[in-house]
C-alpha atoms as a PDB file:
ATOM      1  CA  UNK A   1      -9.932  38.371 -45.769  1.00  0.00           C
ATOM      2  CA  UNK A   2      -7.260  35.932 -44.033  1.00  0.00           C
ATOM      3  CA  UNK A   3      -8.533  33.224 -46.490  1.00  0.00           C
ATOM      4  CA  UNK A   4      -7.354  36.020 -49.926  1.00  0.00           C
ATOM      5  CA  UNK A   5      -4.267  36.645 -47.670  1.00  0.00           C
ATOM      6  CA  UNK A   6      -3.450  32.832 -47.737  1.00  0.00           C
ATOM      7  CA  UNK A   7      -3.860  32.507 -51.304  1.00  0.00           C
ATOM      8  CA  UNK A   8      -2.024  35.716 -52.286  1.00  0.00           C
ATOM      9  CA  UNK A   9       1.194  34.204 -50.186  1.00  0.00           C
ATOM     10  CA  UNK A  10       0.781  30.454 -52.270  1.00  0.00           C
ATOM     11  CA  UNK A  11       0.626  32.138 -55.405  1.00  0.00           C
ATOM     12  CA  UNK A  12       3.572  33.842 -54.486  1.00  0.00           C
ATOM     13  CA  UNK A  13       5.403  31.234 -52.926  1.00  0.00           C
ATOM     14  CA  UNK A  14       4.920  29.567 -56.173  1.00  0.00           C
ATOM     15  CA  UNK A  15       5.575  32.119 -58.610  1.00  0.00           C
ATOM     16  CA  UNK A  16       9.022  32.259 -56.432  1.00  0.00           C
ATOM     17  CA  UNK A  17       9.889  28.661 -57.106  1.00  0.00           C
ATOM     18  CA  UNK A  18       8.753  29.728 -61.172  1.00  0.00           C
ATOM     19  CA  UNK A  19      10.859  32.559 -61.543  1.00  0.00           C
ATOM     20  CA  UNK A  20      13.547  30.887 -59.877  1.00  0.00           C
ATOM     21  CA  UNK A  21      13.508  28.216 -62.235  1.00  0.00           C
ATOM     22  CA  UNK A  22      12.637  30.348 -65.240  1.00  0.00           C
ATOM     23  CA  UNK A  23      16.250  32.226 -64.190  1.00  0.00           C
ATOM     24  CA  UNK A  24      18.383  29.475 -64.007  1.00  0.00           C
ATOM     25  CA  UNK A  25      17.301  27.883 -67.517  1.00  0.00           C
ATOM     26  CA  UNK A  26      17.204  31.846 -68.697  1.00  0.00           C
ATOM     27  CA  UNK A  27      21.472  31.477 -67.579  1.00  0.00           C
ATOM     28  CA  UNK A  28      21.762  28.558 -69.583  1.00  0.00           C
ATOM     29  CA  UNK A  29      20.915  29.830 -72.601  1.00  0.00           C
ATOM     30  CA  UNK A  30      23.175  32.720 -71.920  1.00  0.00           C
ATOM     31  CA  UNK A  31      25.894  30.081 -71.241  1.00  0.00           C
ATOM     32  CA  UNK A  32      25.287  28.020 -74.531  1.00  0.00           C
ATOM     33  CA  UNK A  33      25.004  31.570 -76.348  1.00  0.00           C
ATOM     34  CA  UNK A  34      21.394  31.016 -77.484  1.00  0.00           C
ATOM     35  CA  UNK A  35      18.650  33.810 -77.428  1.00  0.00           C
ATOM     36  CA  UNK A  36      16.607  34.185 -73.993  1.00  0.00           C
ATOM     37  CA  UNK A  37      14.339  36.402 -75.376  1.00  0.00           C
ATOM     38  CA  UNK A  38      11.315  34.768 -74.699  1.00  0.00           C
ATOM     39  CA  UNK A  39      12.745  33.339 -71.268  1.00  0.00           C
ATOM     40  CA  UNK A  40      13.258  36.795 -70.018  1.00  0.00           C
ATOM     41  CA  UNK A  41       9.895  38.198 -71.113  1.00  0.00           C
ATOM     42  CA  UNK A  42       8.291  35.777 -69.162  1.00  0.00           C
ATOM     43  CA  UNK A  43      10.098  36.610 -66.332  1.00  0.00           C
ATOM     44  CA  UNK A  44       9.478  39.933 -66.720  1.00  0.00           C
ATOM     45  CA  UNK A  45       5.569  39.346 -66.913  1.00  0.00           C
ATOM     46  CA  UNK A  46       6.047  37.134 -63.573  1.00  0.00           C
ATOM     47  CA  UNK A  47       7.050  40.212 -61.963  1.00  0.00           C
ATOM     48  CA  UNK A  48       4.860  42.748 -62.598  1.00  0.00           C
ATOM     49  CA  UNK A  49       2.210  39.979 -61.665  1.00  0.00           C
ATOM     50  CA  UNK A  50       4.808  39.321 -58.296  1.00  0.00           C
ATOM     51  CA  UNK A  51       4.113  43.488 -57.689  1.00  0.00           C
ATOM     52  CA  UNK A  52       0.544  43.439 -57.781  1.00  0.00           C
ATOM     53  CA  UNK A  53       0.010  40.362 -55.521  1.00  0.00           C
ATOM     54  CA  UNK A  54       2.522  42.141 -53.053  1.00  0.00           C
ATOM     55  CA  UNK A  55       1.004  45.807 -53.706  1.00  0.00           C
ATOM     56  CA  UNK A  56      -2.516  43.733 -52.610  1.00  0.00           C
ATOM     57  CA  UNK A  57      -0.952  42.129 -49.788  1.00  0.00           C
ATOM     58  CA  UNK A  58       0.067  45.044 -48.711  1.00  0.00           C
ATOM     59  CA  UNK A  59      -3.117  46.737 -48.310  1.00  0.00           C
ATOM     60  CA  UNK A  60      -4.685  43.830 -46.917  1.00  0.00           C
ATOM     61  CA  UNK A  61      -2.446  44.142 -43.789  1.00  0.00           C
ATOM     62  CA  UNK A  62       0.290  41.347 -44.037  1.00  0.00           C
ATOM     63  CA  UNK A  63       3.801  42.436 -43.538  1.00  0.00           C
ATOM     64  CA  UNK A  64       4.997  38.986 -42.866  1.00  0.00           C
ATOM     65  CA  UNK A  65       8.002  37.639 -44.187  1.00  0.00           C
ATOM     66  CA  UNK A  66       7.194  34.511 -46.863  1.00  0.00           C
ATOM     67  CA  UNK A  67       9.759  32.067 -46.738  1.00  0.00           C
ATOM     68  CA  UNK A  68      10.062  29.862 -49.390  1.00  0.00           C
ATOM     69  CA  UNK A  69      12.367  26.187 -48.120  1.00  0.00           C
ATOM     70  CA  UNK A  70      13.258  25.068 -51.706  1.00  0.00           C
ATOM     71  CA  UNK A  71      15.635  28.370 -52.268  1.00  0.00           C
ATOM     72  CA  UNK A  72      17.781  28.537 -49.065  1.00  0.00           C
ATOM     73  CA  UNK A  73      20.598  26.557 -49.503  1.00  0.00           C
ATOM     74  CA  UNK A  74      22.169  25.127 -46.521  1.00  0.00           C
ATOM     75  CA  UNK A  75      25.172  26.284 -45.486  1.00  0.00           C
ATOM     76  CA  UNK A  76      28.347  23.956 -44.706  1.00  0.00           C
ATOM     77  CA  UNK A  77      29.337  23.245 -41.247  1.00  0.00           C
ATOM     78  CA  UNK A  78      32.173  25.957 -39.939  1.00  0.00           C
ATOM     79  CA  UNK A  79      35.662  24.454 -40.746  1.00  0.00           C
ATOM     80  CA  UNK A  80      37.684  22.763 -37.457  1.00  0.00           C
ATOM     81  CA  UNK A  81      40.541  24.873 -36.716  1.00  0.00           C
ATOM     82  CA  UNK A  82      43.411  24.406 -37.400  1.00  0.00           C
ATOM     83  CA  UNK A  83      46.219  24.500 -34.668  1.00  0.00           C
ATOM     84  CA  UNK A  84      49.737  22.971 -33.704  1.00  0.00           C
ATOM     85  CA  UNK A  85      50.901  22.851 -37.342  1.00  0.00           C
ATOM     86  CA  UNK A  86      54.362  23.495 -38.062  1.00  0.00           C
ATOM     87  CA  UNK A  87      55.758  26.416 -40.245  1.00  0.00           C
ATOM     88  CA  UNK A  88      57.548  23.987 -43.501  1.00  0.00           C
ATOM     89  CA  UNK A  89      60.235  25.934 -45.091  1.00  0.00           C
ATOM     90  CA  UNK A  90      60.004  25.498 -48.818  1.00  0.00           C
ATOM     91  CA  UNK A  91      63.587  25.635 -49.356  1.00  0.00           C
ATOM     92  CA  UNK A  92      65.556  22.654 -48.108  1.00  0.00           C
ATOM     93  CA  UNK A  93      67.965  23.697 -45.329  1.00  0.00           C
ATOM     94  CA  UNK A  94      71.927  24.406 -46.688  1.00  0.00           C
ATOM     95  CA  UNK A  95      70.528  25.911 -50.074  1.00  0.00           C
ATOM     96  CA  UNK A  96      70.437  29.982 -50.055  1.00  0.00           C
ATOM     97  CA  UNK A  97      67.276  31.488 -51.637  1.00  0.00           C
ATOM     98  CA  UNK A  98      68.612  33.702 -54.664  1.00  0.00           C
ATOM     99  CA  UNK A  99      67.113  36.819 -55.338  1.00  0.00           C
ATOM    100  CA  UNK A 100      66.129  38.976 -58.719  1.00  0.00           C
ATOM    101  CA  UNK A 101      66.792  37.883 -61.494  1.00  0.00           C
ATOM    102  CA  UNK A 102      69.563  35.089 -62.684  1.00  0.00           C
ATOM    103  CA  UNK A 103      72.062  36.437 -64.962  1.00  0.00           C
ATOM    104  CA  UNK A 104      73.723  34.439 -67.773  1.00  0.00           C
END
């Protein structure tokens, strides 16, 4: 049983990485304005097969999370704050900032 459970969670680490792709060209042919019929089919079929591998896993007995590396995207390092900086005024000093509207 562990062995079907194994192969049940490659096929759908796999599929992952297919539908994944299949999207992304899928959104390019929306971008060029070209028809993704077939593209989105496809995905479509990948899905319902996605439901009955995790309907099966599921009565196997595997809740486990299946993490797939190639689609987490790593995230950028939290920005160095930014302290001691001085207020600029955008206005040089001696010129008064007019408000409304200037009239003729």
């Amino acid at each position: 049983m562990d062995n079907r459970i194994n192969e049940i969670r490659n096929i759908i680490r796999a599929l992952r990485i297919s539908m994944r792709e299949a999207e992304a060209i899928m959104h390019e042919q929306i971008n060029r304005d070209e028809d993704c019929t077939f593209v989105a089919e496809e995905i479509m079929k990948m899905r319902v097969v996605m439901s009955g591998l995790v309907q099966e896993r599921t009565r196997l007995g595997d809740s486990e999370p299946i993490l797939v590396r190639s689609l987490f995207v790593p995230r950028r390092p939290p920005a160095t704050p930014r302290t001691g900086l001085a207020k600029r005024r955008l206005v040089p000093h001696g010129v008064e900032q007019q408000r409304g509207h200037a009239r003729p």
